[in-house]
N, C-alpha and C. Protein backbone atom coordinates (compact mmCIF):
# COMPACT_ATOMS: atom_id res chain seq x y z
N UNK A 1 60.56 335.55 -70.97
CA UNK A 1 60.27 336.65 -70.08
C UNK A 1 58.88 336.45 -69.47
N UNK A 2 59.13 336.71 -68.06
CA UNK A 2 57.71 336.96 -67.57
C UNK A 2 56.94 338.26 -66.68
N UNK A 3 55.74 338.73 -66.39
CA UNK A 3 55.41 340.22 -66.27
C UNK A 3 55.34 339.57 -64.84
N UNK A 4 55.82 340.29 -64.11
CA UNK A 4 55.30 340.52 -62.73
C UNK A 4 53.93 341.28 -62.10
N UNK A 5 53.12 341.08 -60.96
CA UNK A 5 52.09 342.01 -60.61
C UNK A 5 52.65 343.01 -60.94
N UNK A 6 53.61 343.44 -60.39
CA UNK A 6 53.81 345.03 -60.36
C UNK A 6 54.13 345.57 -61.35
N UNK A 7 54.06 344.78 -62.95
CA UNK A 7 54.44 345.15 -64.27
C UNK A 7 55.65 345.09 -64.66
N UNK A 8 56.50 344.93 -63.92
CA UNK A 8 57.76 344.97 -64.21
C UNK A 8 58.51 343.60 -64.69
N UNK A 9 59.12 343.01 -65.58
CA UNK A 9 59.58 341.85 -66.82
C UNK A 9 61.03 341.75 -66.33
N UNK A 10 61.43 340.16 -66.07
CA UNK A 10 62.34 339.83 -65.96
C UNK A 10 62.85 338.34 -66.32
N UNK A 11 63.77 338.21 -67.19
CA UNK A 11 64.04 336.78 -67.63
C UNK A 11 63.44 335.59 -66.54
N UNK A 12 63.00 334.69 -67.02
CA UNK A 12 62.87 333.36 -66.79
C UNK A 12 63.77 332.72 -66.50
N UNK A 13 64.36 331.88 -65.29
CA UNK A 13 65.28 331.24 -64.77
C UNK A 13 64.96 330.04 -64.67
N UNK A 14 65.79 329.64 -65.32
CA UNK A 14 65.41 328.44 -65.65
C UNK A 14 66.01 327.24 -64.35
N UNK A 15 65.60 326.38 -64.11
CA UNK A 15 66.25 325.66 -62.61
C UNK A 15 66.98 324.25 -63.48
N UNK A 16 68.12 324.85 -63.36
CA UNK A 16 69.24 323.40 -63.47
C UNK A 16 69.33 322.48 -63.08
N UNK A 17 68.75 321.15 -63.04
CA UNK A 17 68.84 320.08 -61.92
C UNK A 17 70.27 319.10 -62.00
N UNK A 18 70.75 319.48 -63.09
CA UNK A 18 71.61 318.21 -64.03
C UNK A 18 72.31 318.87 -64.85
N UNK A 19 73.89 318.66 -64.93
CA UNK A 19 74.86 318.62 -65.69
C UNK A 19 75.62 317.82 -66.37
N UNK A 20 76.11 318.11 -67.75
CA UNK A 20 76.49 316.80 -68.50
C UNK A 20 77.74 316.03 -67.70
N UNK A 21 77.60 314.57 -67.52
CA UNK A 21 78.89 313.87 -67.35
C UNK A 21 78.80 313.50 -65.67
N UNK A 22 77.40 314.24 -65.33
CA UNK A 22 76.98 314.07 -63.80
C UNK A 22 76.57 312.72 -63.41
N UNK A 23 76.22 311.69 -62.41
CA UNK A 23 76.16 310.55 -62.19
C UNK A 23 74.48 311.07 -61.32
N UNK A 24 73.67 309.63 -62.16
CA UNK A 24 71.93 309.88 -61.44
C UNK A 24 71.63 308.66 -61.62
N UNK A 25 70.93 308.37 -60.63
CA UNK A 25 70.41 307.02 -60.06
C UNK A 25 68.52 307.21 -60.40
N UNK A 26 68.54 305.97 -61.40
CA UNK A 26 67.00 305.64 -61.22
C UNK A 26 66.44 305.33 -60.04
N UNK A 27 65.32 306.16 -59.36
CA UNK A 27 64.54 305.22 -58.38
C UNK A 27 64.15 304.21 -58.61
N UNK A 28 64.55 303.29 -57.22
CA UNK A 28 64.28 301.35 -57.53
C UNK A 28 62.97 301.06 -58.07
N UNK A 29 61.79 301.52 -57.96
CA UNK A 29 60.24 301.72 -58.54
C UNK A 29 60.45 301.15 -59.95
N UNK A 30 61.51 302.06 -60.45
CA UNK A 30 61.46 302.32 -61.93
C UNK A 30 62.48 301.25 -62.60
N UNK A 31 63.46 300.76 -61.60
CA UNK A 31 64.31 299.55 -62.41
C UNK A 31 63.90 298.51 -60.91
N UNK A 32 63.21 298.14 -60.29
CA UNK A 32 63.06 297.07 -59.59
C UNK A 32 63.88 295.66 -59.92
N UNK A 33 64.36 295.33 -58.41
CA UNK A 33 65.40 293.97 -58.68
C UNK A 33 66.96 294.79 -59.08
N UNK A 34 67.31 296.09 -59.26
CA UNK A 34 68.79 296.02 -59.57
C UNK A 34 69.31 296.79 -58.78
N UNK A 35 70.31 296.50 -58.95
CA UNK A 35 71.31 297.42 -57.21
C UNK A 35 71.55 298.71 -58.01
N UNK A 36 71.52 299.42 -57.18
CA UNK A 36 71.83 301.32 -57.19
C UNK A 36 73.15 301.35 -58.29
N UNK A 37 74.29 300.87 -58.08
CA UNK A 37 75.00 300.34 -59.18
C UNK A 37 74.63 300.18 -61.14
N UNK A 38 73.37 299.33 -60.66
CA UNK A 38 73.25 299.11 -62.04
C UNK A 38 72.21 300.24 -62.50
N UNK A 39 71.73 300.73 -61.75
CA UNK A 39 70.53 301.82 -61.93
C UNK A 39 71.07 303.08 -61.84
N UNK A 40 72.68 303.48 -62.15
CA UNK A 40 73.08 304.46 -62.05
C UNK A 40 73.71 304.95 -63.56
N UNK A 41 73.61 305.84 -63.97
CA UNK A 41 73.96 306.37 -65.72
C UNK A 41 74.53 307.62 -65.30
N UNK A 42 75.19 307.85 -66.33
CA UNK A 42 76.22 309.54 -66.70
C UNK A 42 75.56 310.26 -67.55
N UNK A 43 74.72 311.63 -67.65
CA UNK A 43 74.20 312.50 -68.06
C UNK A 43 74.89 312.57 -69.76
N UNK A 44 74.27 312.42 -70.67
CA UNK A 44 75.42 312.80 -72.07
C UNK A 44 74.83 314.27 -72.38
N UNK A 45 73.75 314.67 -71.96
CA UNK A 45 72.99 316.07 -72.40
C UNK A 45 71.69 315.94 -71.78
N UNK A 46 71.51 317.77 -70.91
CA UNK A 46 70.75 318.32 -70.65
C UNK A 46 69.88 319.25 -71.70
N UNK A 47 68.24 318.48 -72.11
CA UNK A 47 67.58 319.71 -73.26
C UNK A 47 67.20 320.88 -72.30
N UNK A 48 66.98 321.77 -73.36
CA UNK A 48 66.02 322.77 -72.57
C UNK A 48 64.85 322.60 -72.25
N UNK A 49 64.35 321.93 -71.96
CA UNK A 49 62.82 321.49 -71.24
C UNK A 49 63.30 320.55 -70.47
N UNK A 50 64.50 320.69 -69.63
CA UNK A 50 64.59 319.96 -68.46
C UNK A 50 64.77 318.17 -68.27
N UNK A 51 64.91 317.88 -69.49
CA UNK A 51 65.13 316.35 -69.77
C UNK A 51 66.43 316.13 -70.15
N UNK A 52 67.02 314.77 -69.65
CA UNK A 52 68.16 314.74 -70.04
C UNK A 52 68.37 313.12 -70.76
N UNK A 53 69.27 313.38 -71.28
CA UNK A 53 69.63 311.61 -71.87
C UNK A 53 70.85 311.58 -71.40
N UNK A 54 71.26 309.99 -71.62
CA UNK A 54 71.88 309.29 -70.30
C UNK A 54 73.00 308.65 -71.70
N UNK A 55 74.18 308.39 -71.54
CA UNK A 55 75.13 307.16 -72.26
C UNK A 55 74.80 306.34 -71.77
N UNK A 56 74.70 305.43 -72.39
CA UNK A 56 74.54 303.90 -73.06
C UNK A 56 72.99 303.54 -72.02
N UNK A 57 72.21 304.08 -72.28
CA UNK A 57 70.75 303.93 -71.98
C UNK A 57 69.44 305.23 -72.91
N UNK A 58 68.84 304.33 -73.74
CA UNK A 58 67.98 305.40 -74.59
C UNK A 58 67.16 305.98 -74.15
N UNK A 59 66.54 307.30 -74.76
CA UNK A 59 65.55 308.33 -74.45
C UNK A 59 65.95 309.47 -73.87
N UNK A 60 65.07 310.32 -73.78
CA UNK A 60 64.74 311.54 -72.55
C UNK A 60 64.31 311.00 -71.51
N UNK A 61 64.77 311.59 -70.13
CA UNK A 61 64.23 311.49 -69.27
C UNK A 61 64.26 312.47 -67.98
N UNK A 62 63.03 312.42 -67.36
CA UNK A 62 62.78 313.67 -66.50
C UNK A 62 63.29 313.39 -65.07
N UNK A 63 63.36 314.70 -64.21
CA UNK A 63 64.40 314.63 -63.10
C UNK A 63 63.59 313.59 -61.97
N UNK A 64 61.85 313.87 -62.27
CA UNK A 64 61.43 312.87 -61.86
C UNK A 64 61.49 311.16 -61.30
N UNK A 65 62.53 311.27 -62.24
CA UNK A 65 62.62 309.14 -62.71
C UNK A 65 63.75 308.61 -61.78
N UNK A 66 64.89 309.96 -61.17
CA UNK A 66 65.60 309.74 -60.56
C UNK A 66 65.65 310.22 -59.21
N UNK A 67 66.37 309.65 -58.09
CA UNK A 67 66.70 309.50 -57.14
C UNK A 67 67.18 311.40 -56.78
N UNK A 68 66.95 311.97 -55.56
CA UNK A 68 66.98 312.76 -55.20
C UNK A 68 68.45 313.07 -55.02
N UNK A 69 69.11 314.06 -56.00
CA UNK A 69 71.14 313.85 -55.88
C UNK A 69 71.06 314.39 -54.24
N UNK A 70 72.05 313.45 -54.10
CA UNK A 70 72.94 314.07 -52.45
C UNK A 70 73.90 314.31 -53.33
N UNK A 71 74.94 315.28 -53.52
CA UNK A 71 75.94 315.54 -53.62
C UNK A 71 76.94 315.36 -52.74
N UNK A 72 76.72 315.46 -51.06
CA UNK A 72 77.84 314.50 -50.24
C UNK A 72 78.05 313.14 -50.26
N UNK A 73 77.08 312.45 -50.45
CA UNK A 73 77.26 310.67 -50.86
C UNK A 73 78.43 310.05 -51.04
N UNK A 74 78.85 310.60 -52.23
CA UNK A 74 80.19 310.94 -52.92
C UNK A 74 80.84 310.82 -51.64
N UNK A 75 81.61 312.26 -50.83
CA UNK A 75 82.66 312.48 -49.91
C UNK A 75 82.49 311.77 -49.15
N UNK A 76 81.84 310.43 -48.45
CA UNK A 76 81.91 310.05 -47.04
C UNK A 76 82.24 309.22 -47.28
N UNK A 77 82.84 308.57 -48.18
CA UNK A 77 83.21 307.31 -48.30
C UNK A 77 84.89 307.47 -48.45
């Protein structure tokens, strides 16, 4: 919860960037030399502090590290 100027308290919303089983692309920066292909992983879990881990690649990682989702990308093909 947080107080507003005007005193008045209302849950904290939290901003979703990522859902489990979703497809996210490392920016090339961060895997340099590999095609979008290989720099792409499936979400296995979103924590609550906004980090997520990836199948078959280790750690947390922040929404930062990845590529900005287009969600049409997908349909135009």
């Amino acid at each position: 919860m947080f107080k507003k100027k005007n005193g008045s308290t209302q849950p904290e919303t939290l901003k979703t960037w990522a859902r489990p089983e979703m497809q996210v692309t490392f920016r090339a920066e961060i895997m340099p030399g590999r095609t979008r292909e290989e720099r792409t992983f499936r979400i296995k879990t979103v924590r609550a502090n906004g980090r997520v881990e990836l199948h078959d690649f280790i750690g947390e990682h922040r929404e930062g590290a990845f590529e900005p989702i287009n969600f049409l990308r997908e349909k135009t093909k």
